[in-house]
Structures are given as C-alpha cells and as structure tokens.
C-alpha atoms as a PDB file:
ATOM      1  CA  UNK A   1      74.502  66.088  87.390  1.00  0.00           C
ATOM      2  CA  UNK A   2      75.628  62.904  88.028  1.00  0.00           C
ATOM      3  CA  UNK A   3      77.458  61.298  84.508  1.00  0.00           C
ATOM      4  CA  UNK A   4      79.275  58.033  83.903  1.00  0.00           C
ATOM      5  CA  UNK A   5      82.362  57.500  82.367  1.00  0.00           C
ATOM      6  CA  UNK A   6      80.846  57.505  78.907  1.00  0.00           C
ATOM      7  CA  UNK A   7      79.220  60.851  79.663  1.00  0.00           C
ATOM      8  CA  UNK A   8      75.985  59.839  79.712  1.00  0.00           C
ATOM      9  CA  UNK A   9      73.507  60.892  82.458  1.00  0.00           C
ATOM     10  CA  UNK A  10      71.293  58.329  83.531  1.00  0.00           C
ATOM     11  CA  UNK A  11      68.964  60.032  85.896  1.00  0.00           C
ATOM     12  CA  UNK A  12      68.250  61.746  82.078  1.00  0.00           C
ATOM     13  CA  UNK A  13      67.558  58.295  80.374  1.00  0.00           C
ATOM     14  CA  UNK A  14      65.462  57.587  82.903  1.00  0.00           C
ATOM     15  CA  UNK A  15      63.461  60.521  82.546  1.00  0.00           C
ATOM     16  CA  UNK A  16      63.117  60.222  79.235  1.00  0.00           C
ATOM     17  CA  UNK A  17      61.422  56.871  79.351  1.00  0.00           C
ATOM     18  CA  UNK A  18      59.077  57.961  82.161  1.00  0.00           C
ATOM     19  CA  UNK A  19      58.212  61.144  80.565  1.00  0.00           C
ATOM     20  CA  UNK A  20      57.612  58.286  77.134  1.00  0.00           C
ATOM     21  CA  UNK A  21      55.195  55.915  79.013  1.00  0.00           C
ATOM     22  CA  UNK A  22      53.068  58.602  80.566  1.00  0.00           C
ATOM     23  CA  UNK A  23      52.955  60.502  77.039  1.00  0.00           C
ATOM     24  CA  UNK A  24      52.498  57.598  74.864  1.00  0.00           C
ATOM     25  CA  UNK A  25      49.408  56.069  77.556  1.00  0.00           C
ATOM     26  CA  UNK A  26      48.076  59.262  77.251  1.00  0.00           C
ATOM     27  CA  UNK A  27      47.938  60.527  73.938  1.00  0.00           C
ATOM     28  CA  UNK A  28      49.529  57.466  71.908  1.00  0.00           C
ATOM     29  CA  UNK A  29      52.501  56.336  70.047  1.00  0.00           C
ATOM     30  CA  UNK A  30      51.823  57.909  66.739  1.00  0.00           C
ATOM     31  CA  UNK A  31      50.821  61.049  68.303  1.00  0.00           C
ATOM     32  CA  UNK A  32      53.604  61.489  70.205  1.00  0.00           C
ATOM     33  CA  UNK A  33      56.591  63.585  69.089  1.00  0.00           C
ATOM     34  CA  UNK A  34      59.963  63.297  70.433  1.00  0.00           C
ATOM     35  CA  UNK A  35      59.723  66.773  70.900  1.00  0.00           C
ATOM     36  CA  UNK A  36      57.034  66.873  73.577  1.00  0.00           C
ATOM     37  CA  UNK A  37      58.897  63.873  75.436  1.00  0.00           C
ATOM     38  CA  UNK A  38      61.756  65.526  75.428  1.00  0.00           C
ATOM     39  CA  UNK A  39      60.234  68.510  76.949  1.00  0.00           C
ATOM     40  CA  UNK A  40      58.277  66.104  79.413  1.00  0.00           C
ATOM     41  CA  UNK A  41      61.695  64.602  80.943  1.00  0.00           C
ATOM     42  CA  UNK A  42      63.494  68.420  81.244  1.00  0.00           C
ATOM     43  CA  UNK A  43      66.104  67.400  78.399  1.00  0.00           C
ATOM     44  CA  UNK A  44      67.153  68.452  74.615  1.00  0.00           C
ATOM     45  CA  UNK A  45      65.152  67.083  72.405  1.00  0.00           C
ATOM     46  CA  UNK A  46      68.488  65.483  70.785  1.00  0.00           C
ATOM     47  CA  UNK A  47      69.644  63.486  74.082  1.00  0.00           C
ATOM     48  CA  UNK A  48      66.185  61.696  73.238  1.00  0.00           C
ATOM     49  CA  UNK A  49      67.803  60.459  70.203  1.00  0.00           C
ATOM     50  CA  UNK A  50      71.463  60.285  71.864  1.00  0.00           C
ATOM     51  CA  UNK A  51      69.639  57.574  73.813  1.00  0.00           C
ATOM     52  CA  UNK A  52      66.840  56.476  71.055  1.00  0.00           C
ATOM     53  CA  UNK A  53      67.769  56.517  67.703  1.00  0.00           C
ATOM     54  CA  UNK A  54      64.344  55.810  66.846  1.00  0.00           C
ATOM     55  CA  UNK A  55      61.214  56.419  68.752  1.00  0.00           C
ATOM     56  CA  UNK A  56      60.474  53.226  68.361  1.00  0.00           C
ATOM     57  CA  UNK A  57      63.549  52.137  70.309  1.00  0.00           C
ATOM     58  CA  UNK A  58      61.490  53.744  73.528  1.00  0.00           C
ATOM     59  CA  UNK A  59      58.631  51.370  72.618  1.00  0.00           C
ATOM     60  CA  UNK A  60      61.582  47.827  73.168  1.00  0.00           C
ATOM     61  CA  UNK A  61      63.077  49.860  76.255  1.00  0.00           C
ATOM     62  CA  UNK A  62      59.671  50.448  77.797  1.00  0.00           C
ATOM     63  CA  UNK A  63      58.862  46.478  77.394  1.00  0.00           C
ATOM     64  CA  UNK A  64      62.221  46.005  79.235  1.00  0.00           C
ATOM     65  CA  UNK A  65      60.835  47.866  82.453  1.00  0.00           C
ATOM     66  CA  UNK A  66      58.207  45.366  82.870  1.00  0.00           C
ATOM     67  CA  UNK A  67      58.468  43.222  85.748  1.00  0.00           C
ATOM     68  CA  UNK A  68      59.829  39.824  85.615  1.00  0.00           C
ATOM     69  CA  UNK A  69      57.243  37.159  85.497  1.00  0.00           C
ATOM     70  CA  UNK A  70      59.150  34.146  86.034  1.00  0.00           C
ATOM     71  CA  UNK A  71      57.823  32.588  89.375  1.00  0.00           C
ATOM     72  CA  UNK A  72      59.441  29.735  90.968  1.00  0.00           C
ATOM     73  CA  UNK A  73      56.680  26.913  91.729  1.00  0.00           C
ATOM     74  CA  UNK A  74      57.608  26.151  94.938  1.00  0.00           C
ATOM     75  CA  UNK A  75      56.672  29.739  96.008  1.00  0.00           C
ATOM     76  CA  UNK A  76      53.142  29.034  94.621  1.00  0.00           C
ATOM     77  CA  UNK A  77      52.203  25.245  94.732  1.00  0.00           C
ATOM     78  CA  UNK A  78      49.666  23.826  97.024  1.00  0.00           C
ATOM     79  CA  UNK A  79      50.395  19.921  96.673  1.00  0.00           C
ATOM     80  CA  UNK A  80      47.406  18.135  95.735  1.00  0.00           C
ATOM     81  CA  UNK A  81      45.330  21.516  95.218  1.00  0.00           C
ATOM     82  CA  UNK A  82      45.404  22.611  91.664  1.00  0.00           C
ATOM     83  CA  UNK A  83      42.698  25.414  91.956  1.00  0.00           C
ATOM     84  CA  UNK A  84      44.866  26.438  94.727  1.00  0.00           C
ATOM     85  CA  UNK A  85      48.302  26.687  93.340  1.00  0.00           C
ATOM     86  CA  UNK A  86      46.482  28.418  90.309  1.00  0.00           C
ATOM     87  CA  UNK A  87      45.183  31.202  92.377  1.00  0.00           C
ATOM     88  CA  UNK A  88      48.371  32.022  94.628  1.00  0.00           C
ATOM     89  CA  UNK A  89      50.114  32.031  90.840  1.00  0.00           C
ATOM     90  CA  UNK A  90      47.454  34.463  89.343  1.00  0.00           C
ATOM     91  CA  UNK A  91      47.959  36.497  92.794  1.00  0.00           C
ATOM     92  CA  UNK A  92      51.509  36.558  92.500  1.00  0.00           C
ATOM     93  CA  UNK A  93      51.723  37.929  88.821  1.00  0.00           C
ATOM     94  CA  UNK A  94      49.030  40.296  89.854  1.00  0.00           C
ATOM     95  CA  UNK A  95      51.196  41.334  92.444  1.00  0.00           C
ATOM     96  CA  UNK A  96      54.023  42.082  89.991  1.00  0.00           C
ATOM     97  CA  UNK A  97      51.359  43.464  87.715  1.00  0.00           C
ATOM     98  CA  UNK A  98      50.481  46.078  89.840  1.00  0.00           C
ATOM     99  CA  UNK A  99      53.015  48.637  89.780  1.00  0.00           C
ATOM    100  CA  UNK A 100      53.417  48.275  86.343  1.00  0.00           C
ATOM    101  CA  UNK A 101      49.373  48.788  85.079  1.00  0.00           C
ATOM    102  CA  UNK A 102      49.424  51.613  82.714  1.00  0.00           C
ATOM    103  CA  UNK A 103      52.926  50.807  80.785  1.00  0.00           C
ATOM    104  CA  UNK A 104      51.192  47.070  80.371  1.00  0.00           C
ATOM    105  CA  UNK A 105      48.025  48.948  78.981  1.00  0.00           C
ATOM    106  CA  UNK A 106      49.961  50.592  76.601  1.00  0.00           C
ATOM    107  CA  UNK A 107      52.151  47.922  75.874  1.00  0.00           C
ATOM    108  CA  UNK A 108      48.953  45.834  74.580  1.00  0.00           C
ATOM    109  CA  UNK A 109      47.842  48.731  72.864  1.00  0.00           C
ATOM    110  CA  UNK A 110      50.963  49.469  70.489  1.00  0.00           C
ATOM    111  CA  UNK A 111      51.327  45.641  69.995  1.00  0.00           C
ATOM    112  CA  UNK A 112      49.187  45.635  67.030  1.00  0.00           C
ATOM    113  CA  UNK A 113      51.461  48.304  64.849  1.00  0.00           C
ATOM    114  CA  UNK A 114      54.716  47.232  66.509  1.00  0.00           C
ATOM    115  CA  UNK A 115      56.277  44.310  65.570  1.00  0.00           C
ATOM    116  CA  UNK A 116      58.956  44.701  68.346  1.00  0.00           C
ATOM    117  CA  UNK A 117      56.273  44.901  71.082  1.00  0.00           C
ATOM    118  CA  UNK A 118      54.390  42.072  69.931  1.00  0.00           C
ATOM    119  CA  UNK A 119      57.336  40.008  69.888  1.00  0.00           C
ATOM    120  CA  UNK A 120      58.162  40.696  73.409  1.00  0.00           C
ATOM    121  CA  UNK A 121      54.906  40.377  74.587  1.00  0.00           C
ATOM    122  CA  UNK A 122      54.288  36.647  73.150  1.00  0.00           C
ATOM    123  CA  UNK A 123      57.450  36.040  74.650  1.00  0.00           C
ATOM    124  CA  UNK A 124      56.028  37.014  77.750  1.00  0.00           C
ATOM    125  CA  UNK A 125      52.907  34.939  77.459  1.00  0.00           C
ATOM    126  CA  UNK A 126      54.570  32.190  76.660  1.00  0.00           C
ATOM    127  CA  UNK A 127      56.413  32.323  80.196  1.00  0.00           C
ATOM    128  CA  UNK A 128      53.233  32.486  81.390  1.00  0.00           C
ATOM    129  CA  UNK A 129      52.763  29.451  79.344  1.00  0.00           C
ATOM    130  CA  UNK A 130      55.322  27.521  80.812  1.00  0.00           C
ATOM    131  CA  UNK A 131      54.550  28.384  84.609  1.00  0.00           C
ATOM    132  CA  UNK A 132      50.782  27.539  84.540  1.00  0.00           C
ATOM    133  CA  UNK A 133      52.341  24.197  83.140  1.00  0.00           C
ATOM    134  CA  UNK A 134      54.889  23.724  86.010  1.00  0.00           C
ATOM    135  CA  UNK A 135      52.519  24.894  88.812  1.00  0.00           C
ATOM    136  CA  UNK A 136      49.766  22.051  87.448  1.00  0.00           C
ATOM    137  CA  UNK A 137      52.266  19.528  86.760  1.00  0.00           C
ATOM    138  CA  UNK A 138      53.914  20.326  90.633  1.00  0.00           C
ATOM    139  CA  UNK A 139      50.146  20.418  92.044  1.00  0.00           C
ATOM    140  CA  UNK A 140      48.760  17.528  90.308  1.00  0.00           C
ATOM    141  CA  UNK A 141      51.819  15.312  91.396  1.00  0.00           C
ATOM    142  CA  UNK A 142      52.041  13.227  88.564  1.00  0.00           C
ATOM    143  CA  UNK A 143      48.365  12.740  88.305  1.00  0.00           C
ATOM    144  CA  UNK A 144      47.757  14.269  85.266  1.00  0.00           C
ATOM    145  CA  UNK A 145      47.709  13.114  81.618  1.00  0.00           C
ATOM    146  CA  UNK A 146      50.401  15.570  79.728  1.00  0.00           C
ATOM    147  CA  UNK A 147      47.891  16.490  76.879  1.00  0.00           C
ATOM    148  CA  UNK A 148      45.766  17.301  79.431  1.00  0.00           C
ATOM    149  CA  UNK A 149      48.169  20.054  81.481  1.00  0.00           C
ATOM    150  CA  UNK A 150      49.287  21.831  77.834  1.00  0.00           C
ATOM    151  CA  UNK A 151      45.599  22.360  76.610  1.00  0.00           C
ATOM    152  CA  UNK A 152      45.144  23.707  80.196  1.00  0.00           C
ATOM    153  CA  UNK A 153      47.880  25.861  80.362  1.00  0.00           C
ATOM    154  CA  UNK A 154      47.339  27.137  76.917  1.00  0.00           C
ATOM    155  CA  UNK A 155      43.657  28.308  78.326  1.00  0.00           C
ATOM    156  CA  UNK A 156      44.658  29.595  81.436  1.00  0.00           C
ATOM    157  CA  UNK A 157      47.542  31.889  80.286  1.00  0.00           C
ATOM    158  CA  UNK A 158      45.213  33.211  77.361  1.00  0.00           C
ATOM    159  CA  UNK A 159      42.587  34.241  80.685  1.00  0.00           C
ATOM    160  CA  UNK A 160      45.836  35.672  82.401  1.00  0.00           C
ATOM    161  CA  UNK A 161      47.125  37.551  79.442  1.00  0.00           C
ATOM    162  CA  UNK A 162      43.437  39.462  78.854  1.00  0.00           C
ATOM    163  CA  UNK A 163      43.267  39.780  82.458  1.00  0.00           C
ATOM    164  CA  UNK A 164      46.560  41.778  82.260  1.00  0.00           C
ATOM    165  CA  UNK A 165      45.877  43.513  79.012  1.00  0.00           C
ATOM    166  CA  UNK A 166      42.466  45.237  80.216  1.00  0.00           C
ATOM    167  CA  UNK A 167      44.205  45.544  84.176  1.00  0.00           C
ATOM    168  CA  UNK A 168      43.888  49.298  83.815  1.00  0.00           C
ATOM    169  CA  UNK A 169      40.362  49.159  84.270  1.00  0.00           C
ATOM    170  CA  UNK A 170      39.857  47.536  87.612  1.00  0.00           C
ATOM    171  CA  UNK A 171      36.421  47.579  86.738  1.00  0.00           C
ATOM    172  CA  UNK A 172      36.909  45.885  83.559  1.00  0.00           C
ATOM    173  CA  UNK A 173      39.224  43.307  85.167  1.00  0.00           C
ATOM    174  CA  UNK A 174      37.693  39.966  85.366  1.00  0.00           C
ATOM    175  CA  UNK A 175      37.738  37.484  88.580  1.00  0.00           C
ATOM    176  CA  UNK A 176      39.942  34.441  87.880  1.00  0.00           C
ATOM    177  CA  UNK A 177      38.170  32.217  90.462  1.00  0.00           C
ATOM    178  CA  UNK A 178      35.375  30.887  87.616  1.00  0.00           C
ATOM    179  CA  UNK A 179      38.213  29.722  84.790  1.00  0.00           C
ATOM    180  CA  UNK A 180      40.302  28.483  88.478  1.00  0.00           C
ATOM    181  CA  UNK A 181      38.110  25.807  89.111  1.00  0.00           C
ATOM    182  CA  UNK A 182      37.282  25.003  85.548  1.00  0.00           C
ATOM    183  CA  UNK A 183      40.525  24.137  84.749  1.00  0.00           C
ATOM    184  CA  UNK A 184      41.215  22.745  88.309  1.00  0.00           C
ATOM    185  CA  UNK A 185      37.644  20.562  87.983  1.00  0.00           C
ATOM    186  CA  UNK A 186      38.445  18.893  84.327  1.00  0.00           C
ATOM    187  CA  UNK A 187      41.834  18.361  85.365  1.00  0.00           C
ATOM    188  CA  UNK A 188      40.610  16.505  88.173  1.00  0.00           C
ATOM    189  CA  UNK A 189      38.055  14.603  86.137  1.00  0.00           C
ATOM    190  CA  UNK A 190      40.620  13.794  83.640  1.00  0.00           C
ATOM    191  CA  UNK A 191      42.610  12.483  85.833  1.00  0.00           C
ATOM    192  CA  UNK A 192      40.096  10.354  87.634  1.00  0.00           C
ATOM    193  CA  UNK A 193      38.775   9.050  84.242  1.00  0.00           C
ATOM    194  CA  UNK A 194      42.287   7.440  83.553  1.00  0.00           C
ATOM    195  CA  UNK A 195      43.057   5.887  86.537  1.00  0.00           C
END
C-alpha cells in the first residue's frame, strides 16, 4: 500500500470520495452513513473521518473534483460571429461536463441544504458569468453596448447552468441553439440600433 510521508494512503482517500459520489447520487446525502461509504471504498470506517471530519467535508471535496471551467476565449471565439463563439463555448463546457455528469447532478441536488455547495456552485456560475461576457465582448469586437453584453451574459449562463444541472438526463437536456441565436440576434439588433 502505497503511503506518504505523513502516513496517509491516497489511493484510500480517493476511494473514499468515489465510493461518496456514487452513494450519495444514489441514495442521497442524508441517507448516507459514513458507515456504508466506508464499506463502499474497502476502508475503516474511521479513515473516513481521518480524512473527513465531517461528512459534510466529502460534500466541499466532491465540488473540488469538478472540472475546471475557465476557458480561454481565444480557444472559442469566432470574430464577428456571436452565435458562433456561443456555441463552440457551450460545446466546450459540455465537453468538460461530460465526464463529470452524475457528481454535477448531485452537486445541484445537495445545494439546497448545503450552504458549502451552494457557495461553490454560484462561484462556479459566476465563471460562467464572466466567460459568456468575454466570448461576446471578443466576438462582437467592440460592437456592442456594455449593458447590453451583462444582461446577455446574465441570461445565457442561467440557460448553461440548468442545462448542466438536469445533464444527467440526456433526455431532459435542452438544445442551446434556440437561446444561441436569441441572444446572438438582439445583440446584433442592439448593436445596429446604436450605430
């Protein structure tokens, strides 16, 4: 077993958190005990707490293990094409969303009794905030009254964010390409207005 210099094991840690996010999307938070999670991840049910002091504390670590959202524009923008740049963004933090699906569900779900959670996840949105913004403001080249690109970006992370929150049901998952060129098309008409 491999250990660190501390003593701690963590091939066990890791475990432990997987054995969490498949327990707690299954059966819940509350109606999971440490207990069964330890048994899950193959380790005393005290190394849970060596690791977690409360189970709560597996709830923060789990938001940790979501993927990074921050995506430079240049990876995304289309110059001149707003509804463009939009897409390739919603693509690319599908993309990241992917592997992650049923530790997002679950995320969403335990946001509403866990302060922690719904911390990290408005932190999150508001990333997603702030890179709609940038990927408009990069597309539109200027073109674009300010007010304008913050009311948008506001909109378009809140269809992003449910997007994400209801991604374990593909079926459920709606198409981004209607609230695309809405946003692109009043941008576009905004902008035209004012010049």
């Amino acid at each position: 077993m491999a250990r660190s210099k501390s003593g701690d094991d963590p091939s066990a840690k890791e475990r432990i958190l997987t054995a969490a996010e498949k327990l707690f999307a299954e059966t819940g938070f509350d109606a999971t005990p440490t207990s069964r999670i330890a048994e899950a991840a193959r380790v005393p049910k005290g190394l849970v707490h060596y690791y977690f002091r409360r189970k709560s504390d597996l709830l923060t670590a789990l938001v940790k293990r979501l993927p990074d959202q921050f995506i430079e524009p240049a990876q995304v923008v289309v110059p001149g094409d707003v509804a463009a740049s939009l897409r390739r963004l919603v693509a690319e933090l599908d993309a990241r969303l992917s592997d992650s699906r049923l530790l997002s569900h679950l995320l969403w779900r335990e946001a509403d009794t866990h302060k922690d959670v719904r911390e990290a996840l408005q932190a999150r949105f508001q990333t997603i905030v702030h890179q709609v913004k940038a990927v408009i403001i990069a597309a539109g080249a200027g073109s674009i009254a300010m007010a304008d690109v913050d009311s948008a970006a506001g909109l378009f992370a809140l269809a992003v964010s449910y997007r994400h929150s209801v991604a374990r049901h593909p079926e459920d998952t709606p198409m981004m390409d209607r609230e695309v060129e809405f946003i692109a098309d009043a941008l576009t008409l905004g902008a035209g207005a004012k010049t």
